[in-house]
C-alpha atoms as a PDB file:
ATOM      1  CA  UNK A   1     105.955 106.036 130.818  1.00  0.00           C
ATOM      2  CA  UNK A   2     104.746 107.154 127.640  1.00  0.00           C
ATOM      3  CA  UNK A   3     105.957 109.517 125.251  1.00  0.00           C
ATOM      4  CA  UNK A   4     103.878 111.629 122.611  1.00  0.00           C
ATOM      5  CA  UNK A   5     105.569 111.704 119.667  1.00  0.00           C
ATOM      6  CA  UNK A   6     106.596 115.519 118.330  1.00  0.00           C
ATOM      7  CA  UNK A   7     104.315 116.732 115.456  1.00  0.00           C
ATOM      8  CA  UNK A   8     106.018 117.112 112.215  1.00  0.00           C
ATOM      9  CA  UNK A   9     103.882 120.197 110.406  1.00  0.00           C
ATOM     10  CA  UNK A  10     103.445 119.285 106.483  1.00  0.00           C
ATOM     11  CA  UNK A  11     102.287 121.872 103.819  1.00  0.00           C
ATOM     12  CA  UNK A  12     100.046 121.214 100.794  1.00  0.00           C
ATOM     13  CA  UNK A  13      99.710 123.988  98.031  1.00  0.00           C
ATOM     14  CA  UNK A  14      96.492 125.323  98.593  1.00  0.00           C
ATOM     15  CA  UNK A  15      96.355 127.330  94.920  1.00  0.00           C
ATOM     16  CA  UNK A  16      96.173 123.006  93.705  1.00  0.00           C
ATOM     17  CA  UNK A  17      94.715 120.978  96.409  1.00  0.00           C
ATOM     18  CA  UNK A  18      91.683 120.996  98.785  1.00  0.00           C
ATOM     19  CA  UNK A  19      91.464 119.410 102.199  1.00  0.00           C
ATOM     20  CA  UNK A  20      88.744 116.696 101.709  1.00  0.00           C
ATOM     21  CA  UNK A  21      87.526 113.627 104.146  1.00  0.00           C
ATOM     22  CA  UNK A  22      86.148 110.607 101.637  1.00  0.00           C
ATOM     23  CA  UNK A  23      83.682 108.837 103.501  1.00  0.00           C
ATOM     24  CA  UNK A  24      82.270 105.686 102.000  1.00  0.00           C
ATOM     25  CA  UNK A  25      78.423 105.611 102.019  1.00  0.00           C
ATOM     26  CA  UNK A  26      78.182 101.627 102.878  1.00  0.00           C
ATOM     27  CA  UNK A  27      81.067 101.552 106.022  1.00  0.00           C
ATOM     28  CA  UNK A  28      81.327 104.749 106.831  1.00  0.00           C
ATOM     29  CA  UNK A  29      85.172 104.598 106.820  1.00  0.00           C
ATOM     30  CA  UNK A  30      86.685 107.887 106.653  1.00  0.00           C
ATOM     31  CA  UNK A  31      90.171 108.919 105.010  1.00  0.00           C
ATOM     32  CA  UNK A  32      91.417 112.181 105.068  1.00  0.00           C
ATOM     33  CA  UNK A  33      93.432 113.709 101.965  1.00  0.00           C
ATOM     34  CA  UNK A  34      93.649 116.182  99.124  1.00  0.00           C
ATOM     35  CA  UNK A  35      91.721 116.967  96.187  1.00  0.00           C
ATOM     36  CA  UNK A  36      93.484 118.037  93.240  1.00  0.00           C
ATOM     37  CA  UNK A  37      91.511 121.198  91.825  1.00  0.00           C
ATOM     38  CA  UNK A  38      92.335 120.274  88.321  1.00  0.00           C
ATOM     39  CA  UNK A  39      91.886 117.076  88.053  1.00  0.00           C
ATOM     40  CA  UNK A  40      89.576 115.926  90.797  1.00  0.00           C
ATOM     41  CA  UNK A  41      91.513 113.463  91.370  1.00  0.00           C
ATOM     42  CA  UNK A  42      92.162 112.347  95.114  1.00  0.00           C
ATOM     43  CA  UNK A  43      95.024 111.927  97.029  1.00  0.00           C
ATOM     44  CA  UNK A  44      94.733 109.825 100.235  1.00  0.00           C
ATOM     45  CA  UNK A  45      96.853 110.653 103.596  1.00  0.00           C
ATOM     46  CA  UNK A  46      95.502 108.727 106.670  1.00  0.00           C
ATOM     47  CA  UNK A  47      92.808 106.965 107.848  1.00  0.00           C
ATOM     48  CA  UNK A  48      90.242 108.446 110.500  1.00  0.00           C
ATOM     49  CA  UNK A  49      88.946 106.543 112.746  1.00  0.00           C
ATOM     50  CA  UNK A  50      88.068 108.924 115.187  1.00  0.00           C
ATOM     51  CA  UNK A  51      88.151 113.051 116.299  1.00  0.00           C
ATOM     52  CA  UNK A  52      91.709 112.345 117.251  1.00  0.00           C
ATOM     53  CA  UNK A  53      92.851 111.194 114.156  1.00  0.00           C
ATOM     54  CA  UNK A  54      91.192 114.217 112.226  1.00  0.00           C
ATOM     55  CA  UNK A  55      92.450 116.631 114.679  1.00  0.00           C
ATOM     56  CA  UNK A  56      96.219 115.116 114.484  1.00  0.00           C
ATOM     57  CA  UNK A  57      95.607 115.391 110.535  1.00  0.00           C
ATOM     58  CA  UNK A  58      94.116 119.267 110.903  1.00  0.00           C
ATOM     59  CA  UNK A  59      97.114 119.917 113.123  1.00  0.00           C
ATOM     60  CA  UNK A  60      99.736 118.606 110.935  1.00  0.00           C
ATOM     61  CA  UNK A  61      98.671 120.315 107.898  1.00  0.00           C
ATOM     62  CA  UNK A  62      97.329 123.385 109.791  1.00  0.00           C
ATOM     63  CA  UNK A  63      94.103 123.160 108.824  1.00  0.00           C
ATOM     64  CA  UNK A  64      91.221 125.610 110.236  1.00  0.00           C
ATOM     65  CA  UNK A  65      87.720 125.246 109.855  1.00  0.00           C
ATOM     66  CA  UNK A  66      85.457 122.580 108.626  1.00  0.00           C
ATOM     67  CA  UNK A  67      86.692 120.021 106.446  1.00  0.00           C
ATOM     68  CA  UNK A  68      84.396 119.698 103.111  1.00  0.00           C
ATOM     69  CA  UNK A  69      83.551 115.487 103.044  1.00  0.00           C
ATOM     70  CA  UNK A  70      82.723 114.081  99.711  1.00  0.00           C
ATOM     71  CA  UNK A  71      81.483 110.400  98.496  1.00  0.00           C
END
């Protein structure tokens, strides 16, 4: 039998950071993270390989909306 494992909820401090999805232009890989407001720079969390893994990471960070992607 399988077992799903429980959710553990995360905050980020949304006055600093910015959920973003980096997608590279020549694979298409996706990675969800955080974008530092200050200094741009960006912070990587998980890989997404599919809607499931960017609905776990919208869940887990509770996350609404659309998620801006950048390049």
């Amino acid at each position: 039998m399988f077992f799903k494992k429980k959710l553990e909820k995360k905050t980020y401090d949304i006055s600093e950071k910015r959920p973003v999805i980096k997608a590279s232009i020549c694979t298409g890989e996706q990675v969800a993270g955080f974008k530092n407001l200050a200094t741009g720079a960006f912070e990587e969390v998980m890989l997404i390989k599919n809607q499931e893994d960017l609905t776990l990471f919208k869940e887990t960070y509770g996350i609404t909306g659309e998620i801006e992607k950048i390049y």
